[in-house]
PDB file of N, CA and C in Angstrom:
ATOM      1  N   UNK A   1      -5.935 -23.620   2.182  1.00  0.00           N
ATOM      2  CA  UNK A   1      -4.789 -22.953   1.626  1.00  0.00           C
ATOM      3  C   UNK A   1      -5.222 -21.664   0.933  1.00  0.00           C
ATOM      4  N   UNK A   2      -6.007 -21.648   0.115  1.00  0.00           N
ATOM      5  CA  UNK A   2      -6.432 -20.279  -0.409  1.00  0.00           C
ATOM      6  C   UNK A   2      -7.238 -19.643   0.273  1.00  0.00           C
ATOM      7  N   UNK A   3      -7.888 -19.578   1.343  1.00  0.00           N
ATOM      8  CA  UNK A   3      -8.099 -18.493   2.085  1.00  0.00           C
ATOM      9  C   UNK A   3      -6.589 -17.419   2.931  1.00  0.00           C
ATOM     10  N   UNK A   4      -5.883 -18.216   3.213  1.00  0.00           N
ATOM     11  CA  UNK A   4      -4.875 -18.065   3.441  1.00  0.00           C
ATOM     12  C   UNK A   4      -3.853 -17.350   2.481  1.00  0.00           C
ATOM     13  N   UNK A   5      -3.586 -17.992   1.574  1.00  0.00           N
ATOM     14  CA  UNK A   5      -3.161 -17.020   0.092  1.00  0.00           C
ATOM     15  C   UNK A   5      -3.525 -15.885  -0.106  1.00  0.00           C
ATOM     16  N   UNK A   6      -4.946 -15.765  -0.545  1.00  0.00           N
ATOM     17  CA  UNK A   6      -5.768 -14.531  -0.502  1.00  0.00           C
ATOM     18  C   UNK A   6      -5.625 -13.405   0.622  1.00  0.00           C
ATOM     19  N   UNK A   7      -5.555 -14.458   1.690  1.00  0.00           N
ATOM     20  CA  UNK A   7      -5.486 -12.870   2.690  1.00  0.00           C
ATOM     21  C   UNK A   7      -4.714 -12.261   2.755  1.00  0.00           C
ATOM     22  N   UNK A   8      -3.353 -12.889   2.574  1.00  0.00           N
ATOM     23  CA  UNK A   8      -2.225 -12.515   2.698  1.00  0.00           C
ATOM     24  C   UNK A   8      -1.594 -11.588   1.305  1.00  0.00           C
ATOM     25  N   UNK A   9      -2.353 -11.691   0.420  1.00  0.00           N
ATOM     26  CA  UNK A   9      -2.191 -11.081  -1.096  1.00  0.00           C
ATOM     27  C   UNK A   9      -2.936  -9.848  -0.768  1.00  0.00           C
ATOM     28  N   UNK A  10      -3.513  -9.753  -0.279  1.00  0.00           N
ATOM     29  CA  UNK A  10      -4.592  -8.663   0.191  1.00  0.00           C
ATOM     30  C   UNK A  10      -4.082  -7.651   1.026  1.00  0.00           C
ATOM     31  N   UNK A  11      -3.503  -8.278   1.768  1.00  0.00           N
ATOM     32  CA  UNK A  11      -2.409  -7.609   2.607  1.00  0.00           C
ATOM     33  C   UNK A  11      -1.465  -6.974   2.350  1.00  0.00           C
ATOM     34  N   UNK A  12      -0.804  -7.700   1.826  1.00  0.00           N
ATOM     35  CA  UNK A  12       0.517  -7.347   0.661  1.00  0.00           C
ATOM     36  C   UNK A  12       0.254  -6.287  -0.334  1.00  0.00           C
ATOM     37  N   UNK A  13      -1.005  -6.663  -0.920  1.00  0.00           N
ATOM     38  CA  UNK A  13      -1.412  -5.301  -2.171  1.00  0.00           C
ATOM     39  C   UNK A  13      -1.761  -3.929  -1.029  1.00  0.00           C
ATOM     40  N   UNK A  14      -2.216  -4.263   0.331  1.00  0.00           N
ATOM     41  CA  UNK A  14      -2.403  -2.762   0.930  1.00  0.00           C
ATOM     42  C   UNK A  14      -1.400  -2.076   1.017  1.00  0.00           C
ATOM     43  N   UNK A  15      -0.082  -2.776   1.084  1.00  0.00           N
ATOM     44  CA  UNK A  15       1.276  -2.082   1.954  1.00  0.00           C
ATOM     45  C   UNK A  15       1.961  -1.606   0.844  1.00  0.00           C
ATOM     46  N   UNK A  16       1.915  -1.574  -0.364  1.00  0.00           N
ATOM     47  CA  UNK A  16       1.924  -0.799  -1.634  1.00  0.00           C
ATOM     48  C   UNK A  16       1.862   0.681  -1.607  1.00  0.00           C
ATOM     49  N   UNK A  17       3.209   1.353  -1.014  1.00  0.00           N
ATOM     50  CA  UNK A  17       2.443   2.698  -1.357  1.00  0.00           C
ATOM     51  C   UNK A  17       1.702   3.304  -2.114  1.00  0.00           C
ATOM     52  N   UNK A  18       1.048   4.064  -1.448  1.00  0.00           N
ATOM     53  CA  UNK A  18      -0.369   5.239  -2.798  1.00  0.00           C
ATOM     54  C   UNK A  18       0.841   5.846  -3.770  1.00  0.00           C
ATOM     55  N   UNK A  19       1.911   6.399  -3.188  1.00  0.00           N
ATOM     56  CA  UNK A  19       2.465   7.087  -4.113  1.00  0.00           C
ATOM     57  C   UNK A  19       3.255   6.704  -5.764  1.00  0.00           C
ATOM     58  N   UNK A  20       3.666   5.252  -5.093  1.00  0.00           N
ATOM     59  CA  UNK A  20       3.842   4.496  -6.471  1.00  0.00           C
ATOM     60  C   UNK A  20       3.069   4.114  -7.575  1.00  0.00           C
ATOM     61  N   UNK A  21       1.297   4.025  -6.799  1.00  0.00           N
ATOM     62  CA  UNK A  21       0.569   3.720  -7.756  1.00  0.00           C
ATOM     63  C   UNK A  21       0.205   4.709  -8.585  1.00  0.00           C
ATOM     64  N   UNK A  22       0.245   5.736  -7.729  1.00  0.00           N
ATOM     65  CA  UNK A  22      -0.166   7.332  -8.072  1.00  0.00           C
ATOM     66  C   UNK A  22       0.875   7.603  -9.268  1.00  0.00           C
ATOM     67  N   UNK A  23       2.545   7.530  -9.089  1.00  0.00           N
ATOM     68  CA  UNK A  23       3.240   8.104 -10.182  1.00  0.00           C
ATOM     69  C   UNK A  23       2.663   7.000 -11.289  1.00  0.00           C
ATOM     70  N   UNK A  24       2.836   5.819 -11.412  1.00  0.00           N
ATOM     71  CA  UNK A  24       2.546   5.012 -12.360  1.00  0.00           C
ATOM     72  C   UNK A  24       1.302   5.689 -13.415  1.00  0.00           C
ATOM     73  N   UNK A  25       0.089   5.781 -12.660  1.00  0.00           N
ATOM     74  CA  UNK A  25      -1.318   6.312 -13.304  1.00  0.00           C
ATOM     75  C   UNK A  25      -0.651   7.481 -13.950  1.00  0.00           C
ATOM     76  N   UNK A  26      -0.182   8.550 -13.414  1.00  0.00           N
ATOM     77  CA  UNK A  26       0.220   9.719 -13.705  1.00  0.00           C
ATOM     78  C   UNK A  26       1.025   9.668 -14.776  1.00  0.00           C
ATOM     79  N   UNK A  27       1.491   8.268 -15.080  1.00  0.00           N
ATOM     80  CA  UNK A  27       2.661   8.486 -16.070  1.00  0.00           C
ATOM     81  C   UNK A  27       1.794   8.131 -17.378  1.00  0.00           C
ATOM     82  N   UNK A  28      -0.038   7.503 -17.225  1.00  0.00           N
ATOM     83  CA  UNK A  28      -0.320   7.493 -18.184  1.00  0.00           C
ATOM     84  C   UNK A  28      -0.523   6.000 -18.208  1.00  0.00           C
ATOM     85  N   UNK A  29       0.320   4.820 -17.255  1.00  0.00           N
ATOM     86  CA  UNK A  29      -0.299   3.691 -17.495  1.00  0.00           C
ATOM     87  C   UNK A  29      -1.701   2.939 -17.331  1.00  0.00           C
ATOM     88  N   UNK A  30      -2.491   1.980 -18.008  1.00  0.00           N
ATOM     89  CA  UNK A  30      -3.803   1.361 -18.033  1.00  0.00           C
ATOM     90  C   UNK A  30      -3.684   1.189 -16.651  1.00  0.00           C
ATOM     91  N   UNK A  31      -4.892   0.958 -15.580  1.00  0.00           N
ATOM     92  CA  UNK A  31      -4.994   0.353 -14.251  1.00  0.00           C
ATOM     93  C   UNK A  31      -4.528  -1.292 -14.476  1.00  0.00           C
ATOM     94  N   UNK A  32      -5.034  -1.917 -15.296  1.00  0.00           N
ATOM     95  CA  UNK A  32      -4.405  -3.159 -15.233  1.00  0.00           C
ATOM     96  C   UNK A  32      -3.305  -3.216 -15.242  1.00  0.00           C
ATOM     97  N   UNK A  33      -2.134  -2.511 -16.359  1.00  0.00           N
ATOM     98  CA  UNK A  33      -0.971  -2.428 -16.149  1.00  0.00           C
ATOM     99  C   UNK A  33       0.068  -2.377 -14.848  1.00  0.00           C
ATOM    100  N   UNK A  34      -0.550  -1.204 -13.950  1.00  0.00           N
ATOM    101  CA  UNK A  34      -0.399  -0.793 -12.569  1.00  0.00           C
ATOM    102  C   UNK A  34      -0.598  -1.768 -11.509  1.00  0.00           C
ATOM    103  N   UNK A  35      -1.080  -2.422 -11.772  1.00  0.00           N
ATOM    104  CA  UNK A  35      -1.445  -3.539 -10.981  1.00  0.00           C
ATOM    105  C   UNK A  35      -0.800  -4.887 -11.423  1.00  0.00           C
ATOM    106  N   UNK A  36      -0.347  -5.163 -13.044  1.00  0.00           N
ATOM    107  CA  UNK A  36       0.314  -6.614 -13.166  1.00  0.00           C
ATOM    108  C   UNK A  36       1.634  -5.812 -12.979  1.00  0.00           C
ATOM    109  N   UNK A  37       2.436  -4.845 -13.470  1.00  0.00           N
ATOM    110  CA  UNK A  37       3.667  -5.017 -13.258  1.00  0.00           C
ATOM    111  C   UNK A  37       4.313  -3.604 -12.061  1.00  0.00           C
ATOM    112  N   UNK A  38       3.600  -3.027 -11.271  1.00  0.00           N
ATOM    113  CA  UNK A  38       3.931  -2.849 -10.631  1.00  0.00           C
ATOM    114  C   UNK A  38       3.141  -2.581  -9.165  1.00  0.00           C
ATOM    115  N   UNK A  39       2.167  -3.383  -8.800  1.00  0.00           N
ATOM    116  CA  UNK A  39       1.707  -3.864  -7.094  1.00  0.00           C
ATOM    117  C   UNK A  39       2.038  -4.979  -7.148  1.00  0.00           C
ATOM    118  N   UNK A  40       2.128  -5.912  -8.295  1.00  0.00           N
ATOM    119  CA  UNK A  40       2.317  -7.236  -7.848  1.00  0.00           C
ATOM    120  C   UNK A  40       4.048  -7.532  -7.843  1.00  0.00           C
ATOM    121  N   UNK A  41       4.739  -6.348  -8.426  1.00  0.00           N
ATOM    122  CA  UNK A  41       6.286  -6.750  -8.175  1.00  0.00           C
ATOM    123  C   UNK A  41       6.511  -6.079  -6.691  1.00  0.00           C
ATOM    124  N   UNK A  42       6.121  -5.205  -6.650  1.00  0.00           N
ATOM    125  CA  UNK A  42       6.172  -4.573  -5.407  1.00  0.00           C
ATOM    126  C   UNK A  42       6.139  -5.482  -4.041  1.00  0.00           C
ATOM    127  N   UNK A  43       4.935  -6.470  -4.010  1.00  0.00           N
ATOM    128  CA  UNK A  43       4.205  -7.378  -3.379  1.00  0.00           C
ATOM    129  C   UNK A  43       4.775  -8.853  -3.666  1.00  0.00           C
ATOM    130  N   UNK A  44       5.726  -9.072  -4.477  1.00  0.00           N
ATOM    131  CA  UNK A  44       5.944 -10.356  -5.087  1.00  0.00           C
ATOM    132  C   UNK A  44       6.180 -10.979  -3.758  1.00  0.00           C
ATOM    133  N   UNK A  45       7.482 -10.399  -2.705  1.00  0.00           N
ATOM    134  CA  UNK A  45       8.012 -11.493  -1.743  1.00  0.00           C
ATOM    135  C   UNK A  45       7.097 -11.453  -0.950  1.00  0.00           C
ATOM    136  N   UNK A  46       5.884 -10.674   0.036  1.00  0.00           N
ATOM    137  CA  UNK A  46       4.830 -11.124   0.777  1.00  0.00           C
ATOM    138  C   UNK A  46       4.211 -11.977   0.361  1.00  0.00           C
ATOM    139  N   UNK A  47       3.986 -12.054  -1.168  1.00  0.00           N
ATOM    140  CA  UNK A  47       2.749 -13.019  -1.471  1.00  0.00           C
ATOM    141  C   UNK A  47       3.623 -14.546  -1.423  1.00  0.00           C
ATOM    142  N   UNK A  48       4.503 -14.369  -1.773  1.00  0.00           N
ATOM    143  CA  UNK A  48       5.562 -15.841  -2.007  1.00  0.00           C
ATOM    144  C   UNK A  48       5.389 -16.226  -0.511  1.00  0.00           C
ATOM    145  N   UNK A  49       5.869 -15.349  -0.063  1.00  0.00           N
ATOM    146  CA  UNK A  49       5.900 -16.033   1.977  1.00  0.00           C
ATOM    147  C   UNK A  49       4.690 -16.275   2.386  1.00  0.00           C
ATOM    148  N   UNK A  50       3.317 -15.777   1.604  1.00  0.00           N
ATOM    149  CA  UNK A  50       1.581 -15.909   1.703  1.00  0.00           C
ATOM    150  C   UNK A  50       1.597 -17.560   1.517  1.00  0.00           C
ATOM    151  N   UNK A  51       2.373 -17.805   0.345  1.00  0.00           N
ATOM    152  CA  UNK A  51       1.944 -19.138  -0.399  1.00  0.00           C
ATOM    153  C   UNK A  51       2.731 -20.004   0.491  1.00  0.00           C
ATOM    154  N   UNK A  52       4.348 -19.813   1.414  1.00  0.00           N
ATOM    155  CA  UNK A  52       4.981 -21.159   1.924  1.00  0.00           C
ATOM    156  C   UNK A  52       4.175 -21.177   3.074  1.00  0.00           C
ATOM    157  N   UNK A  53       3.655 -19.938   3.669  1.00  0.00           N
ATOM    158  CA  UNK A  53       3.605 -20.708   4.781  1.00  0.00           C
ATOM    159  C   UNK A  53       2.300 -21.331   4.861  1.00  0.00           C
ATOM    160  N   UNK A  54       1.297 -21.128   3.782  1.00  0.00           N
ATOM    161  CA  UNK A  54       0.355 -21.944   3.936  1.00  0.00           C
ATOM    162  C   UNK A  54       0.418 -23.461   3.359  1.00  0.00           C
ATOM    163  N   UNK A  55       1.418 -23.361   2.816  1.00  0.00           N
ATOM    164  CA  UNK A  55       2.172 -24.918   2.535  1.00  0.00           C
ATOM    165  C   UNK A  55       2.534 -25.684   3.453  1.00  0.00           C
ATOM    166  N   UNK A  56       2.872 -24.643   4.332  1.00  0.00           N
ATOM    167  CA  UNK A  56       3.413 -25.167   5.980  1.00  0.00           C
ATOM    168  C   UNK A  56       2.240 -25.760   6.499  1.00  0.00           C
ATOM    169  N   UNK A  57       1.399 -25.170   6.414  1.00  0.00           N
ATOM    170  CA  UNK A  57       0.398 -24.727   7.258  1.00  0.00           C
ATOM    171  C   UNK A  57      -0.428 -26.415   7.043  1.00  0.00           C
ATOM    172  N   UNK A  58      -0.626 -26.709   5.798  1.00  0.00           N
ATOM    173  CA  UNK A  58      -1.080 -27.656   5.134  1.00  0.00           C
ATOM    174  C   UNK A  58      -0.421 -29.136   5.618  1.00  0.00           C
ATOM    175  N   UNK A  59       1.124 -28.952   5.698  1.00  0.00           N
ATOM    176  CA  UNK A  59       2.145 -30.289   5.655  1.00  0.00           C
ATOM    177  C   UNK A  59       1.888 -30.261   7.524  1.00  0.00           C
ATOM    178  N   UNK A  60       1.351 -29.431   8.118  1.00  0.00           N
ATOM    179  CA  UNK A  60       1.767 -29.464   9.588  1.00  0.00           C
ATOM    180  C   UNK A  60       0.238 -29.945  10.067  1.00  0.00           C
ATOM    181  N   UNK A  61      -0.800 -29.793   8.827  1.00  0.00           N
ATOM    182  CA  UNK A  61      -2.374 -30.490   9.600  1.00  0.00           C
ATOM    183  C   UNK A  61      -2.427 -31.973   9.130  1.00  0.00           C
ATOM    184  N   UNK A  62      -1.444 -32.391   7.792  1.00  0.00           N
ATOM    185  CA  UNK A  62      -2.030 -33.498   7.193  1.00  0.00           C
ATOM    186  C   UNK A  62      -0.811 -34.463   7.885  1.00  0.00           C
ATOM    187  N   UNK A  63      -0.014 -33.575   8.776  1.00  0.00           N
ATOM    188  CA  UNK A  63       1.421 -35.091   9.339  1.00  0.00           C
ATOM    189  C   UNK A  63       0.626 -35.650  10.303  1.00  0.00           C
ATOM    190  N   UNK A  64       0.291 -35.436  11.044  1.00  0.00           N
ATOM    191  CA  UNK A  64      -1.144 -36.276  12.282  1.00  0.00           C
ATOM    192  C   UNK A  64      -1.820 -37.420  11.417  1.00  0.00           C
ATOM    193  N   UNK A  65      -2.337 -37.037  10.547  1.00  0.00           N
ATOM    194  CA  UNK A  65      -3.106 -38.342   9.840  1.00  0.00           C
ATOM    195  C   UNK A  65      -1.805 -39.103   9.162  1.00  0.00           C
ATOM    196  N   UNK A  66      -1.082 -38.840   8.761  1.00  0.00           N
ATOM    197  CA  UNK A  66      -0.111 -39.566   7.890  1.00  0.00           C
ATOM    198  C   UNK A  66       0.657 -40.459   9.037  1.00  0.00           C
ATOM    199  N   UNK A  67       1.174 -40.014  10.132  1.00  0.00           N
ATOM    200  CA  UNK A  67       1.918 -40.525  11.116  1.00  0.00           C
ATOM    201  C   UNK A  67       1.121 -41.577  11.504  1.00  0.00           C
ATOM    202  N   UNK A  68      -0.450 -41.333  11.614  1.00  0.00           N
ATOM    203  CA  UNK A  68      -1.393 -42.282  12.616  1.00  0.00           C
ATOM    204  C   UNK A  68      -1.926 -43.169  11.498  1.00  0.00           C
ATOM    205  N   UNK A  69      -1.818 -42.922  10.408  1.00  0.00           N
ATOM    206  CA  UNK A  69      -3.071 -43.845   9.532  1.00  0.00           C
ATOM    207  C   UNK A  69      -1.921 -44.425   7.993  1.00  0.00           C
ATOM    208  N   UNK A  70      -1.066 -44.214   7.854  1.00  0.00           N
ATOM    209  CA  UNK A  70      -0.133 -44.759   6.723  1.00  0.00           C
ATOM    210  C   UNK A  70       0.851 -45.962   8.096  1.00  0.00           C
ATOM    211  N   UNK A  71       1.117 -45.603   8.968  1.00  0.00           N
ATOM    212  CA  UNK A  71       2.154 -46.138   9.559  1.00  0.00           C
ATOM    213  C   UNK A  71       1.700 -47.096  10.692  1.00  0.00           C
ATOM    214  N   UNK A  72       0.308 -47.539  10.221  1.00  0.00           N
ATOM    215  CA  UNK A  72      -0.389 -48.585  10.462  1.00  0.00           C
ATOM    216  C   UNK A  72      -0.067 -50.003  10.134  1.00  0.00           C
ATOM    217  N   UNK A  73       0.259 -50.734  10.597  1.00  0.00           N
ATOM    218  CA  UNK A  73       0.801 -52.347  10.734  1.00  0.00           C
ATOM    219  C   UNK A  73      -0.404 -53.375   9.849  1.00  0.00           C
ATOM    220  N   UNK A  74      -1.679 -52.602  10.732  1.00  0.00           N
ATOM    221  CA  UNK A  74      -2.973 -53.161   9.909  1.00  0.00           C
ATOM    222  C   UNK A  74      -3.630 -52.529   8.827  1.00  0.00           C
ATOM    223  N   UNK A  75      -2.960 -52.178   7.979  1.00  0.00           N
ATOM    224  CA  UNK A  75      -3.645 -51.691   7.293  1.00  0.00           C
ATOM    225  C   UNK A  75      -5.027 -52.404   6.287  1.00  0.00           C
ATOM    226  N   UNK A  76      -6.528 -51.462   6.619  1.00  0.00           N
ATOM    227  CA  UNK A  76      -7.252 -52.072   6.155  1.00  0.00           C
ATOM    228  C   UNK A  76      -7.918 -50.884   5.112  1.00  0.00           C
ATOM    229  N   UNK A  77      -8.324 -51.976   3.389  1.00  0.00           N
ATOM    230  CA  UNK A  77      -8.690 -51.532   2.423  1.00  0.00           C
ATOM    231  C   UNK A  77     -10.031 -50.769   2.827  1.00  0.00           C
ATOM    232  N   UNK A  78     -10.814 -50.960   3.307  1.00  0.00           N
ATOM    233  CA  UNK A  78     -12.439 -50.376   3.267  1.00  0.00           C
ATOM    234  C   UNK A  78     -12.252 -49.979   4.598  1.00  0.00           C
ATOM    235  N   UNK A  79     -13.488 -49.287   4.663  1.00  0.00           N
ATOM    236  CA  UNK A  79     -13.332 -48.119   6.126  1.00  0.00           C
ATOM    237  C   UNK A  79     -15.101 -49.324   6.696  1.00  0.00           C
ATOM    238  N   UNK A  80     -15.024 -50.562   6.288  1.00  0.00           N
ATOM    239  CA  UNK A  80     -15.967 -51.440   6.798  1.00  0.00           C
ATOM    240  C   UNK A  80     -15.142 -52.562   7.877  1.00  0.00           C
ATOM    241  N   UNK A  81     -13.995 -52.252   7.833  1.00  0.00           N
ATOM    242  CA  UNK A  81     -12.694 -53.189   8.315  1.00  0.00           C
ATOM    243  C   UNK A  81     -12.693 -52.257   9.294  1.00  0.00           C
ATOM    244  N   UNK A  82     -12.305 -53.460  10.355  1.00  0.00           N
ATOM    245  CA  UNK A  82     -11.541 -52.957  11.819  1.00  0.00           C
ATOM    246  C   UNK A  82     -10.180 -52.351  11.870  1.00  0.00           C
ATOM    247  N   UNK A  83      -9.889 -51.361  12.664  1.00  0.00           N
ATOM    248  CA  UNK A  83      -9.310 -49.991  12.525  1.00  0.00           C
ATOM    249  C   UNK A  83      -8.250 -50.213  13.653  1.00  0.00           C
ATOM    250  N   UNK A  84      -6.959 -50.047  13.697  1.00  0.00           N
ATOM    251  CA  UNK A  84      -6.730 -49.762  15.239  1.00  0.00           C
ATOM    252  C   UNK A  84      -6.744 -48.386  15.332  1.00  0.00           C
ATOM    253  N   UNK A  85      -6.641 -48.074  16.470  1.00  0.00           N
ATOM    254  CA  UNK A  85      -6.626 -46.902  17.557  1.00  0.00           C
ATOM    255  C   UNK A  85      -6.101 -46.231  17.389  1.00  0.00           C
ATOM    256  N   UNK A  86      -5.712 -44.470  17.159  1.00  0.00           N
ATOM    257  CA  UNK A  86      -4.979 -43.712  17.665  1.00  0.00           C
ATOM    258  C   UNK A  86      -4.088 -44.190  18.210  1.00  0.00           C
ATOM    259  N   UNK A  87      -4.619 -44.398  19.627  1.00  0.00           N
ATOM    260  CA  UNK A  87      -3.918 -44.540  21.434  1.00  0.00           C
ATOM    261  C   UNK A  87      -3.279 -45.916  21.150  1.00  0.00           C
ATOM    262  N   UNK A  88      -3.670 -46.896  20.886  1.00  0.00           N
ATOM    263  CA  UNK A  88      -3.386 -48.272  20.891  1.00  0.00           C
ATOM    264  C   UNK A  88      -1.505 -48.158  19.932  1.00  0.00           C
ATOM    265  N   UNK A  89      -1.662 -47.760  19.236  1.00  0.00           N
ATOM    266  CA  UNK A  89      -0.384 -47.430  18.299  1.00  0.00           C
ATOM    267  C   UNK A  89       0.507 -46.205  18.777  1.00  0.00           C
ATOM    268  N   UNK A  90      -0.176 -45.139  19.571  1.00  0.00           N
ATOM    269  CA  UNK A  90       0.878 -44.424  20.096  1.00  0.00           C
ATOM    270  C   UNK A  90       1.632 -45.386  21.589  1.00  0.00           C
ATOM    271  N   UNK A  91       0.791 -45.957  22.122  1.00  0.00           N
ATOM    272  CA  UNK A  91       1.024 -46.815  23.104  1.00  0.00           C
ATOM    273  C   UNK A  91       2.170 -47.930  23.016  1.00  0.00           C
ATOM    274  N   UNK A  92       2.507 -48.545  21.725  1.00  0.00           N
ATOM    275  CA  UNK A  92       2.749 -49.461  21.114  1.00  0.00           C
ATOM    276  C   UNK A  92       4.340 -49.107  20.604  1.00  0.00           C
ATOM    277  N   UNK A  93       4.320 -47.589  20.032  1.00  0.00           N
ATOM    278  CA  UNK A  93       5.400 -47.057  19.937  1.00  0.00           C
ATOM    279  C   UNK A  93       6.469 -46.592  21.369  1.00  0.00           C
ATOM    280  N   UNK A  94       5.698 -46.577  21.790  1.00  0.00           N
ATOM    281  CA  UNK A  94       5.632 -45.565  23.372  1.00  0.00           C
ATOM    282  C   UNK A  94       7.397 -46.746  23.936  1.00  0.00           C
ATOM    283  N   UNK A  95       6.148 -48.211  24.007  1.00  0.00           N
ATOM    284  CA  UNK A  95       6.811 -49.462  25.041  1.00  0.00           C
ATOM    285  C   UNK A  95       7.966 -50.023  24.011  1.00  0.00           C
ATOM    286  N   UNK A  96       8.676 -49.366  22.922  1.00  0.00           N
ATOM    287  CA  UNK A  96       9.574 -49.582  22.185  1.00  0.00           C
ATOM    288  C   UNK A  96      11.092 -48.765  22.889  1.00  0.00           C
ATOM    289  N   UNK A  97      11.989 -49.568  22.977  1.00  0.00           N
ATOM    290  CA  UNK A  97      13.153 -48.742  23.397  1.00  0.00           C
ATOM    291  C   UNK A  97      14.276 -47.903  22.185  1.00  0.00           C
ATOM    292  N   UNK A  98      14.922 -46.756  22.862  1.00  0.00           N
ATOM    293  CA  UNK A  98      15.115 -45.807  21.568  1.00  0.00           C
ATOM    294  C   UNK A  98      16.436 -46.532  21.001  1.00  0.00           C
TER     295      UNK A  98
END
């Protein structure tokens, strides 16, 4: 997720025109200033859409394990216990009528 964040913040702070940052300095504000309240308002909705979709991104790698390994019939405490299958449980669902 935070590589993802980051890049996309990175991104977002490039597409910032020079000229806004430029009047800001010019007007006399600190560089930090220039940068908390106006690249990052500037940038607020890229970075927000930075952060869902790597939320997405996250809920769409961890549904595979959740579908295959919570919705297990056998569920076993220690990973020293016999396991079923992937295949055996998609199979299983498969020969079920809708």
């Amino acid at each position: 997720m935070l590589p993802v964040v980051v890049r996309t913040t990175d991104e977002m702070l490039k597409l910032v025109p020079t000229p806004m940052r430029e009047s800001a300095l010019a007007l006399g504000v600190p560089q930090w200033k220039v940068v908390r309240q106006v690249l990052y308002r500037a940038a607020l909705s890229g970075i927000v859409t930075g952060v869902l979709l790597a939320l997405a991104r996250i809920s769409g790698e961890t549904a595979p394990v959740l579908f295959t390994a919570l919705n297990n019939q056998y569920w076993a405490s220690s990973l020293n216990e016999p396991h079923r299958q992937c295949a055996g449980r998609h199979f299983s669902v498969c020969l079920r009528p809708i």
